[in-house]
Protein backbone atom coordinates (compact mmCIF):
# COMPACT_ATOMS: atom_id res chain seq x y z
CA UNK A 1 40.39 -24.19 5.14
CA UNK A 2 37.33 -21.94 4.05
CA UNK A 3 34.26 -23.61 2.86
CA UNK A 4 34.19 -21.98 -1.19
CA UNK A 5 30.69 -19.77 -1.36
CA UNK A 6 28.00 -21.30 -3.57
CA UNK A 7 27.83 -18.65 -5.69
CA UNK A 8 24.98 -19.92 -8.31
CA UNK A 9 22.09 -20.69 -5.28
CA UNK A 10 23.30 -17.01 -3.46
CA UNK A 11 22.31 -15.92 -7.25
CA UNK A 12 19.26 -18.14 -7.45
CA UNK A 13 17.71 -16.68 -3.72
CA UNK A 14 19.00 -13.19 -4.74
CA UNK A 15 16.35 -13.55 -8.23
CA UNK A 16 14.20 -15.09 -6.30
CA UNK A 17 13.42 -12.26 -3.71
CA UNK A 18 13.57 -9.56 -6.42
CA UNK A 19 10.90 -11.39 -8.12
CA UNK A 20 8.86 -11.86 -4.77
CA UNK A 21 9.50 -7.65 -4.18
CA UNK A 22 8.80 -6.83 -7.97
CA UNK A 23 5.47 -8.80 -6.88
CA UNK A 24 4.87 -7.76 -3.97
CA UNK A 25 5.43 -4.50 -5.65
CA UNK A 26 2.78 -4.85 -8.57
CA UNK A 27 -0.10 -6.03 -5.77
CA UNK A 28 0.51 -2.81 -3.75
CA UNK A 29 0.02 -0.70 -7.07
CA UNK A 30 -3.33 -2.80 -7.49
CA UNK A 31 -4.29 -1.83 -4.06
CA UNK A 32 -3.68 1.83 -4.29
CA UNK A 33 -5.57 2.14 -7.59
CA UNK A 34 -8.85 0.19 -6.10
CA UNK A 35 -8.34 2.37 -2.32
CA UNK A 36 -8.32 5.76 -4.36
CA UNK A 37 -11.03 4.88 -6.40
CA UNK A 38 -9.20 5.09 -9.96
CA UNK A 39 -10.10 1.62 -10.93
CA UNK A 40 -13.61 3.04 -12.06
CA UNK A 41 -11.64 4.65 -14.52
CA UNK A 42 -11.15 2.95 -18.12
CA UNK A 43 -7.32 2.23 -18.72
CA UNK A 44 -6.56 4.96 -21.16
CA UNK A 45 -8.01 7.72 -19.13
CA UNK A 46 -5.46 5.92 -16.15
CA UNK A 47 -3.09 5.75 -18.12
CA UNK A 48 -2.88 9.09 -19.52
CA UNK A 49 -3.52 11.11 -15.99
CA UNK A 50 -0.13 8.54 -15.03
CA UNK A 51 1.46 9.55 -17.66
CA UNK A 52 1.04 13.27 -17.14
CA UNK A 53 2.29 13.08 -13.51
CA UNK A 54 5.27 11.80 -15.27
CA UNK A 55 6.05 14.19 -17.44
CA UNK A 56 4.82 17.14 -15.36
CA UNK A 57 7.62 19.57 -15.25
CA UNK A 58 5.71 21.91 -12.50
CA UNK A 59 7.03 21.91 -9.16
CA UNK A 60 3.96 23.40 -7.71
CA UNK A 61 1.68 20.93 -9.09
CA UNK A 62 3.90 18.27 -8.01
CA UNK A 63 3.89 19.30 -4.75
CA UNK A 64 0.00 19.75 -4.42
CA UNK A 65 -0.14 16.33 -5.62
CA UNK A 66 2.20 14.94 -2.99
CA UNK A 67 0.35 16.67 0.09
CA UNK A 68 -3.26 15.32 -1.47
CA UNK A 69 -1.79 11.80 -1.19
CA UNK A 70 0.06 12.36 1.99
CA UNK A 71 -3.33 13.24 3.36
CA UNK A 72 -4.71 10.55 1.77
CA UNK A 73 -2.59 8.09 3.41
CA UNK A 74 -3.16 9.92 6.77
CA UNK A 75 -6.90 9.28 6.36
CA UNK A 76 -6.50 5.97 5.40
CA UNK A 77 -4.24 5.00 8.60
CA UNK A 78 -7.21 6.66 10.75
CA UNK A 79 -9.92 5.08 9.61
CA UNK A 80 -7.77 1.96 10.05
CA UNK A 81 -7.05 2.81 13.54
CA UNK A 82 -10.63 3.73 14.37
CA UNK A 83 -12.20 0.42 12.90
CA UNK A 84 -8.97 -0.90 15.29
CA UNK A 85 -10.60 0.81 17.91
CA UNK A 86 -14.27 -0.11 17.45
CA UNK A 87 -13.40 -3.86 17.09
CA UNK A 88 -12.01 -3.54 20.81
CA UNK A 89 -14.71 -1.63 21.88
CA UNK A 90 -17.28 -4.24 20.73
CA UNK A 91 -14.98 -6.96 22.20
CA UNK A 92 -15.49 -5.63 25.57
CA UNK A 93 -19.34 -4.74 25.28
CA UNK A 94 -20.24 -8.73 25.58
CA UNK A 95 -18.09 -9.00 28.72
CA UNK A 96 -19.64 -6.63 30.11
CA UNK A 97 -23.00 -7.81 29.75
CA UNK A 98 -22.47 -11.20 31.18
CA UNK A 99 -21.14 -9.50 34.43
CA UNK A 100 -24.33 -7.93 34.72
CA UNK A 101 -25.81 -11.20 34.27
């Protein structure tokens, strides 16, 4: 015989990792507004440029704004990879010197 499912805590974990996305979610919002530089704009203006994008019927401005933040993104993961880079460099320069020692 089958052990019966415990439906209510399947339900309880399912809520609880929508709220942890939905979170998780909200923070990476946060973090694109302060990486682009739009949180030294005041709310309204924010609010109103996302609000435009929204209702922007214009598939050619649509698509100029996709390829400025697909370029952005590209940027971003290169400068990661060359601080990346640099760290590892500079991790190897004092090794180095001690074998010259």
């Amino acid at each position: 015989m089958r052990k019966p499912r415990d439906i209510d805590s399947e339900l309880k974990a399912l809520d609880a990792k929508a709220k942890t996305l939905k979170e998780r979610r909200v923070r990476q919002l946060g973090e694109l507004v302060i990486a682009t530089g739009a949180d030294m704009l005041d709310a309204d203006m924010l609010a109103g440029a996302l609000l435009g994008a929204v209702t922007t019927k214009d598939a050619g401005t649509k698509e100029g704004w996709r390829k400025a933040g697909a370029s952005f993104f590209q940027r971003s993961a290169r400068k990661a990879a060359t601080r990346a880079d640099r760290g590892a460099a500079n991790d190897a320069a004092p090794e180095s010197h001690a074998a010259s020692a």
